[in-house]
Protein backbone atom coordinates (compact mmCIF):
# COMPACT_ATOMS: atom_id res chain seq x y z
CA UNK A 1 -110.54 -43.57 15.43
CA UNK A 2 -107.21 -43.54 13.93
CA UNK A 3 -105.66 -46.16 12.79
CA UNK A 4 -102.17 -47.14 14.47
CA UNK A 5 -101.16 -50.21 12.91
CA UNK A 6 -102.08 -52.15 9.36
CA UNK A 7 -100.90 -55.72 9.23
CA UNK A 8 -99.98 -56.15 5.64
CA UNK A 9 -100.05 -59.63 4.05
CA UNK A 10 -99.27 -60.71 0.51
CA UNK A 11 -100.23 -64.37 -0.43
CA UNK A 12 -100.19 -66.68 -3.37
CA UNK A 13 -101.83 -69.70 -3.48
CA UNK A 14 -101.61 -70.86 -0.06
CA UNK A 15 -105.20 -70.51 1.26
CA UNK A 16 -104.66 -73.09 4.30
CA UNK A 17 -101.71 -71.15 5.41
CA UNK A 18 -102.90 -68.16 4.85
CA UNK A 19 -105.86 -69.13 7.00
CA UNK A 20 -103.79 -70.24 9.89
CA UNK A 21 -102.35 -67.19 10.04
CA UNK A 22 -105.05 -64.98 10.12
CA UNK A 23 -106.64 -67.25 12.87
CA UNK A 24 -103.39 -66.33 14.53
CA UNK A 25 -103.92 -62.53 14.21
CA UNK A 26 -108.20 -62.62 15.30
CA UNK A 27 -106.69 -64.59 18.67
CA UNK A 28 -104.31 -61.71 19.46
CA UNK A 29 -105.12 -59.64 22.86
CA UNK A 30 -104.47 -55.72 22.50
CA UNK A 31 -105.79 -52.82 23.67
CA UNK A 32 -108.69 -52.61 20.91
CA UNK A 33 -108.73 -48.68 21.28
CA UNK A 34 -105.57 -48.37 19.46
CA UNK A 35 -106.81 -48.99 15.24
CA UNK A 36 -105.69 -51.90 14.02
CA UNK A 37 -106.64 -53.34 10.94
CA UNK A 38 -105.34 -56.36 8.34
CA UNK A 39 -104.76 -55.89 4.42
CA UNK A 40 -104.65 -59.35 2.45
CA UNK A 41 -103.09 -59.05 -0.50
CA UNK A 42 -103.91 -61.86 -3.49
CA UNK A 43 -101.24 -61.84 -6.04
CA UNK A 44 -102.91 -64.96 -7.73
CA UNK A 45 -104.72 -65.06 -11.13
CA UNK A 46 -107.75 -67.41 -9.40
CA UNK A 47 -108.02 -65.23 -6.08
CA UNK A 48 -107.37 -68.18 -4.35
CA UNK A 49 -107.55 -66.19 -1.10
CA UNK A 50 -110.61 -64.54 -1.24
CA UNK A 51 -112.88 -67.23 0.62
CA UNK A 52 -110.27 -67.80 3.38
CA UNK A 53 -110.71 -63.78 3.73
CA UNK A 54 -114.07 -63.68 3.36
CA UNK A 55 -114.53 -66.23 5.44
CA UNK A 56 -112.82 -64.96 8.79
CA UNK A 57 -113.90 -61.39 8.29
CA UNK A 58 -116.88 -61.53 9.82
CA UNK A 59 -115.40 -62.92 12.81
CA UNK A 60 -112.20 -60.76 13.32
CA UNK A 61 -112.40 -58.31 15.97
CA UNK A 62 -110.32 -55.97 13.56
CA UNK A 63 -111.10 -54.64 10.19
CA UNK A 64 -110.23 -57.38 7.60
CA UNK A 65 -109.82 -56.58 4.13
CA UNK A 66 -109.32 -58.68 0.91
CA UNK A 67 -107.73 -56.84 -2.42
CA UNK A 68 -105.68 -58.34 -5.78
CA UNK A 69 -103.07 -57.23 -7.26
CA UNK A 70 -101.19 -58.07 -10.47
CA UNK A 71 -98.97 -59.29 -12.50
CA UNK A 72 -97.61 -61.87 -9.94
CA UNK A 73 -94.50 -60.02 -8.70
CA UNK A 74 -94.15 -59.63 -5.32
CA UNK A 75 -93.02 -55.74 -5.46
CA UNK A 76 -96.69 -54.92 -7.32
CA UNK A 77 -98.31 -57.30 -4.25
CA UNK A 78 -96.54 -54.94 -1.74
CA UNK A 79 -97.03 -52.18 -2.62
CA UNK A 80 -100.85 -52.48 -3.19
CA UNK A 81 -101.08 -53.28 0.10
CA UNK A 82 -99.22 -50.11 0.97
CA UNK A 83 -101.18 -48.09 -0.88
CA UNK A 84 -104.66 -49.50 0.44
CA UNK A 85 -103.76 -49.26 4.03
CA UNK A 86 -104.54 -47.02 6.29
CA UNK A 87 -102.17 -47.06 9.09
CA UNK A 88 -99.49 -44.86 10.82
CA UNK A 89 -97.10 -48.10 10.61
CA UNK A 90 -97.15 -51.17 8.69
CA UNK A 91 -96.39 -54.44 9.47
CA UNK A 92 -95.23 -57.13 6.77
CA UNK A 93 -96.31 -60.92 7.78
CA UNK A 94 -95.90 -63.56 5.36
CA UNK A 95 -98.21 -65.92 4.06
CA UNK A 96 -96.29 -68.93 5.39
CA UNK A 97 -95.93 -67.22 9.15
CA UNK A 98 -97.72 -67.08 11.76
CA UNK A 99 -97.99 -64.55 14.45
CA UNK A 100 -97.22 -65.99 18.26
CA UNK A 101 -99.55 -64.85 21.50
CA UNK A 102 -98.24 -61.13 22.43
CA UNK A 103 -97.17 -60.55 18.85
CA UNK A 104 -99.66 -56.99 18.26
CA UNK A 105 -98.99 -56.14 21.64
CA UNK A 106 -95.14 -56.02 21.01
CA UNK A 107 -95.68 -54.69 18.00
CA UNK A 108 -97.71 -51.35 19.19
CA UNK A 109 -95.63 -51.51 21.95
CA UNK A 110 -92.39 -51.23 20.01
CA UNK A 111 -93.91 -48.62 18.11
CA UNK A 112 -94.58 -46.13 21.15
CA UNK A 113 -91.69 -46.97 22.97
CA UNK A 114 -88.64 -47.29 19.96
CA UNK A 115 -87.17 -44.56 18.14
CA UNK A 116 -86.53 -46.62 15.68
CA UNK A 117 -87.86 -46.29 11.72
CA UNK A 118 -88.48 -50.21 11.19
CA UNK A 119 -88.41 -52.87 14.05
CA UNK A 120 -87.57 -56.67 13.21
CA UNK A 121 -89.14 -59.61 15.47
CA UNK A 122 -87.84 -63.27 16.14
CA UNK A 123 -88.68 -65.73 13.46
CA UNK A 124 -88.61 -69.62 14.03
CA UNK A 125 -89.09 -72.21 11.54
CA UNK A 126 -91.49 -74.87 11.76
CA UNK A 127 -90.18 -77.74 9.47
CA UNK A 128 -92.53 -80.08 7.43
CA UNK A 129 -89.88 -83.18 7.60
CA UNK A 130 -87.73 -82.27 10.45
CA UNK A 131 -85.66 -84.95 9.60
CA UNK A 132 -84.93 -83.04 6.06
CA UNK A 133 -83.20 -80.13 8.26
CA UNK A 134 -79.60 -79.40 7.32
CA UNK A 135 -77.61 -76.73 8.99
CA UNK A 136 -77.74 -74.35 6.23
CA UNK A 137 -81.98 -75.04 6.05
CA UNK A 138 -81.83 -73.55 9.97
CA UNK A 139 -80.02 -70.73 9.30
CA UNK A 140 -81.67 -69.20 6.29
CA UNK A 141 -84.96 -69.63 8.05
CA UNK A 142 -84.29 -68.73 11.46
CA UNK A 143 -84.00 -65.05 12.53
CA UNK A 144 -82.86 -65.21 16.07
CA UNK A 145 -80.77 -63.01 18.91
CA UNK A 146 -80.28 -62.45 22.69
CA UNK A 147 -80.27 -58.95 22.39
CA UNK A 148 -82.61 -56.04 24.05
CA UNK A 149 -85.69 -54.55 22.46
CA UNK A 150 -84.48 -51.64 20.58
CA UNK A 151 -81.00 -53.38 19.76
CA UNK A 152 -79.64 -51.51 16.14
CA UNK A 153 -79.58 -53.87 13.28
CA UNK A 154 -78.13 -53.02 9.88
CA UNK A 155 -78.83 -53.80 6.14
CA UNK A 156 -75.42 -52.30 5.17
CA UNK A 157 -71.90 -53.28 6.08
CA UNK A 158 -74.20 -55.98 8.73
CA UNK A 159 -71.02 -56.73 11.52
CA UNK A 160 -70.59 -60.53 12.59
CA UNK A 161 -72.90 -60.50 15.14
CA UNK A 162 -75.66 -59.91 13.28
CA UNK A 163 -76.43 -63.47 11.88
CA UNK A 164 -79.16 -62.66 9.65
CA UNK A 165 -79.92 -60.35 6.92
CA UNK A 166 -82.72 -58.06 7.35
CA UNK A 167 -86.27 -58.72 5.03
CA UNK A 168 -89.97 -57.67 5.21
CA UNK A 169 -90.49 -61.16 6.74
CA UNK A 170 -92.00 -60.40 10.51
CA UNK A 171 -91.06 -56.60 10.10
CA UNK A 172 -92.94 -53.39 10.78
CA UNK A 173 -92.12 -49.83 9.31
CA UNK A 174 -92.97 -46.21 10.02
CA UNK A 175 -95.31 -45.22 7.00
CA UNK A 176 -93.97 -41.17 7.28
CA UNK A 177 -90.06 -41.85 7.22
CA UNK A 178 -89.18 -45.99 6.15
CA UNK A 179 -92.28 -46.35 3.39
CA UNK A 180 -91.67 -43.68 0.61
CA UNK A 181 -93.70 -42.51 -2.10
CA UNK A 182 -96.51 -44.69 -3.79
CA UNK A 183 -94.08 -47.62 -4.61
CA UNK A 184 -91.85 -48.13 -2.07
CA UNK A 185 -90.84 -51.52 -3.39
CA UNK A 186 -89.47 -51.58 -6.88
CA UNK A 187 -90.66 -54.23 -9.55
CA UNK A 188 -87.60 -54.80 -11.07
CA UNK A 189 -86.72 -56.91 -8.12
CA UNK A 190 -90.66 -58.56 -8.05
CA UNK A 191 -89.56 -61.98 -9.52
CA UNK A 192 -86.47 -62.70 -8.27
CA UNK A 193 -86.77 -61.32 -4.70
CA UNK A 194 -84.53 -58.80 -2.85
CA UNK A 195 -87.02 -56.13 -3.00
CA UNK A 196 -87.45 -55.60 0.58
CA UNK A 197 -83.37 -55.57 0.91
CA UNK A 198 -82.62 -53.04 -1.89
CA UNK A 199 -85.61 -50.80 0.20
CA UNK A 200 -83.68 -51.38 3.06
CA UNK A 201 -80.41 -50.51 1.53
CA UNK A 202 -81.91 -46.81 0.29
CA UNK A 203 -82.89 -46.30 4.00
CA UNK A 204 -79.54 -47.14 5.24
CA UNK A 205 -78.48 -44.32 3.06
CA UNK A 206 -80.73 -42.34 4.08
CA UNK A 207 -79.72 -42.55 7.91
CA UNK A 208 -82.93 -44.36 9.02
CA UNK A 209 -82.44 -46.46 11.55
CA UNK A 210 -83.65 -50.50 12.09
CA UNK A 211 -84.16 -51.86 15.64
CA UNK A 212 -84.88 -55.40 16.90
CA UNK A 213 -88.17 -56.26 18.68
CA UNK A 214 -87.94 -59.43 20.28
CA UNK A 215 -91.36 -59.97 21.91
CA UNK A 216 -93.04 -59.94 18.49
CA UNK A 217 -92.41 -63.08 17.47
CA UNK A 218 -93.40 -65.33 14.70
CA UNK A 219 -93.26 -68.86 13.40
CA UNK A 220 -92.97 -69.51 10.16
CA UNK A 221 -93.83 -72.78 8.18
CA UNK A 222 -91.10 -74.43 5.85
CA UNK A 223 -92.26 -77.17 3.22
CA UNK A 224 -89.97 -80.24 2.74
CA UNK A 225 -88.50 -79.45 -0.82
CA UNK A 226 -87.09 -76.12 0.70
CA UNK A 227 -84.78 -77.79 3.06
CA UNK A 228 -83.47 -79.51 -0.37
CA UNK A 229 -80.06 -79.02 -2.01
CA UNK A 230 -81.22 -78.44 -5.29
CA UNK A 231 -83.64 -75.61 -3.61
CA UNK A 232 -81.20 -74.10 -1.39
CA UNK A 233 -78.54 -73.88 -4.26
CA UNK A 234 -81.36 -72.00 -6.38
CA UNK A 235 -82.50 -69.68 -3.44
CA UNK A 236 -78.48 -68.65 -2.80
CA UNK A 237 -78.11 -68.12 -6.17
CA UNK A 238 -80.86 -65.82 -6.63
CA UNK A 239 -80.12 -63.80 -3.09
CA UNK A 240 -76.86 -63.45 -4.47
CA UNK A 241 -78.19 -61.85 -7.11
CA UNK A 242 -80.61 -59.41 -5.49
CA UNK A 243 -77.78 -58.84 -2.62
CA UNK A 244 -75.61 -57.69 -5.57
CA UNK A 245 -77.99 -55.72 -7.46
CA UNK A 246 -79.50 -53.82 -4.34
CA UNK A 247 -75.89 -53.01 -3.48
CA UNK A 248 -74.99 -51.62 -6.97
CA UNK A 249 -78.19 -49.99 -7.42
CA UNK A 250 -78.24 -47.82 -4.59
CA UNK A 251 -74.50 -46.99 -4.74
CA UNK A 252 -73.48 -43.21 -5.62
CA UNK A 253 -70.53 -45.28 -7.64
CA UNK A 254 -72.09 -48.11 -9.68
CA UNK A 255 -69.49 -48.94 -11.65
CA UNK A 256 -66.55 -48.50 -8.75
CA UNK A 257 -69.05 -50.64 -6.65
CA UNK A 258 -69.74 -53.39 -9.57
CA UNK A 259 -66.15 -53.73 -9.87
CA UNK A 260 -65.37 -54.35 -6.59
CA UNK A 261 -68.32 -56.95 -6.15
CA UNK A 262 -66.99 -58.92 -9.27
CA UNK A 263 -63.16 -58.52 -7.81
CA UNK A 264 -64.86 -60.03 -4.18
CA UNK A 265 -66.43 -62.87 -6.26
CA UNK A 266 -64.01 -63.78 -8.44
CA UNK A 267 -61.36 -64.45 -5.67
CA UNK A 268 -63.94 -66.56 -3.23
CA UNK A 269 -64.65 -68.59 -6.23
CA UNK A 270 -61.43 -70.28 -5.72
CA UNK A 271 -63.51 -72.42 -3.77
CA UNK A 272 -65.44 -74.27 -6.61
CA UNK A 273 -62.77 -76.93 -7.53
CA UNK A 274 -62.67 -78.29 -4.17
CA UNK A 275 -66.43 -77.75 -4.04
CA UNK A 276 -66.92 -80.15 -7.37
CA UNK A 277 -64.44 -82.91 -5.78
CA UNK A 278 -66.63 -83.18 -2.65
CA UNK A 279 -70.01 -82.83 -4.41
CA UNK A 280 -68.88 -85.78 -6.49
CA UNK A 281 -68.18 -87.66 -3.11
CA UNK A 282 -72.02 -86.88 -1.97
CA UNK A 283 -70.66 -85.77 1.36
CA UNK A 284 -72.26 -82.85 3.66
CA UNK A 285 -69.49 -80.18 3.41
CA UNK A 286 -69.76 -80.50 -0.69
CA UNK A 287 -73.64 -79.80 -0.50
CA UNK A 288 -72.93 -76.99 1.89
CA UNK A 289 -69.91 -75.32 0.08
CA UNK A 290 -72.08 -75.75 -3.18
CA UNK A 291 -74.67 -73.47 -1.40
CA UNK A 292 -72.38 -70.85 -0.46
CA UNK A 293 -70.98 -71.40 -3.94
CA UNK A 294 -74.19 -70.25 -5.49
CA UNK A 295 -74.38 -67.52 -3.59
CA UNK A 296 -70.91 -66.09 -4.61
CA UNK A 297 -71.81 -67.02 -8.38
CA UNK A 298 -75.07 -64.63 -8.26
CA UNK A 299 -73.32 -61.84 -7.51
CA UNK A 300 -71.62 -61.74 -10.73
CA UNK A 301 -74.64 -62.19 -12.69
CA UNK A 302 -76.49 -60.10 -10.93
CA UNK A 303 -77.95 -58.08 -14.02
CA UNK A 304 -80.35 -60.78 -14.79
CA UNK A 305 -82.23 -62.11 -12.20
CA UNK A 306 -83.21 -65.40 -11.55
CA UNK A 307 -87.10 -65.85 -11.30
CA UNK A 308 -86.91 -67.33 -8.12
CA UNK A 309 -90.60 -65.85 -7.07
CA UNK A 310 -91.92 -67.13 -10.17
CA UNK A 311 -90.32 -71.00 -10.01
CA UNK A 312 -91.87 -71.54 -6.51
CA UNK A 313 -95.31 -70.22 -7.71
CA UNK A 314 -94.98 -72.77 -10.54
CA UNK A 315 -95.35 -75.38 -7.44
CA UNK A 316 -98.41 -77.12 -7.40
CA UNK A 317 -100.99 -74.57 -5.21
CA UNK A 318 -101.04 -75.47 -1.16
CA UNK A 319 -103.87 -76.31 -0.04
């Protein structure tokens, strides 16, 4: 039988959620004739994952598989799990998600029905302390439209009504045209995130094309400290960075391109005085112009990034 579809996840430390998900996937309904099978990727030093794998293999009406990877960088994670699959498309879930009923369906679906070289489902968050939730928490974790199944979407020049930028979160990709060579996802971007963007970016270039999907959709969980100021700062900061660097490093004019980011930057960062008067008040619009701020800041320091992947696997593990 050939196999149509592999489910790709990478996970660190986060057995429990990792778990929940792959309870998610077993439960799915498809038609079983089509291959399907799921890659878990560990990109701990313990293998943390391994008995959560282990442990629901036996049960899962698909092919389940359990492999490591290392260094912990999320780039080596991925593509290991590209490499070890065996699919005509792959599907990115993360750790933290969950897939909702009808999710495989859509996806194989999508696949036989879309042109398209990588399709992008709903995502919803699911809040630890909803009470924590600030406006600019929703947005960053929320990937949501009213458009049709096979709707374009763009990682370059993305127009206004695209509210969300495009990531490997709840995404699937044609192995033979969106997945190339043996490391489609570069390290250099494997502690800091961005990697999935900067793919996108070469794509783009390349005249692939991204579509939505929005009958696969997914939930996806979202711990208390992440709806934080201090984390949300950090996490703008950082996809400033990676935004910058994907840009300039798939440009055909670096330098031109560089320029013109730093120009962009250095005129929005007129914003920062008024931005220090109303964080020193402790008001709402200070914490949320400080966010933005951060973001506009990373793009000028984009040549070093910030180890955002390796802070949050600092955290104490998740059960």
């Amino acid at each position: 039988m050939s196999m149509r579809l592999s489910v790709v996840i990478c996970t660190y430390e986060r057995p429990r959620l990792l778990a929940a998900l792959l309870r998610s996937l077993i439960a799915q309904t498809y038609d079983s004739a089509r291959g399907v099978e799921i890659v878990v990727v560990d990109n701990s030093d313990g293998e943390t994952a391994r008995a959560a794998v282990e442990g629901l293999a036996a049960t899962a009406p698909m092919p389940l598989r359990y492999l490591t990877a290392h260094p912990a960088n999320i780039s080596v994670a991925r593509n290991a799990g590209c490499r070890a699959s065996r699919g005509e498309a792959v599907a990115f879930l993360d750790d933290d998600q969950e897939a909702e009923p009808g999710w495989l369906a859509a996806v194989l679906d999508g696949l036989d029905r879309l042109p398209h070289d990588v399709l992008f489902g709903p995502i919803t968050p699911r809040f630890e302390a909803p009470e924590a939730v600030t406006p600019s928490a929703r947005t960053l974790f929320t990937r949501a439209a009213s458009d049709p199944a096979g709707h374009d979407l763009f990682a370059l020049r993305r127009p206004a009504s695209q509210t969300f930028v495009l990531s490997t979160a709840n995404s699937v990709f044609r192995r033979g045209t969106a997945l190339p060579g043996l490391e489609p996802f570069d390290p250099y971007f494997g502690q800091c995130g961005g990697e999935d963007l900067h793919l996108l970016c070469r794509l783009a270039q390349e005249g692939r094309r991204f579509g939505w999907l929005p009958q696969a959709r997914a939930t996806d969980f979202v711990p208390r400290h992440r709806c934080g100021t201090g984390y949300l700062v950090r996490r703008h900061f950082a996809g400033g960075q990676a935004f910058a660097a994907a840009m300039i490093r798939t440009s055909a004019s670096p330098r031109r391109d560089s320029a013109v980011m730093t120009g962009k930057s250095l005129a929005q960062i007129a914003l920062l005085p008024a931005t220090a008067l109303m964080m020193l008040r402790g008001d709402a619009p200070g914490r949320t112009f400080a966010i933005r701020a951060a973001g506009i800041v990373g793009k000028l320091f984009w040549r070093s990034l910030y180890p955002l992947y390796r802070s949050e696997a600092a955290r104490p593990p998740a059960a």
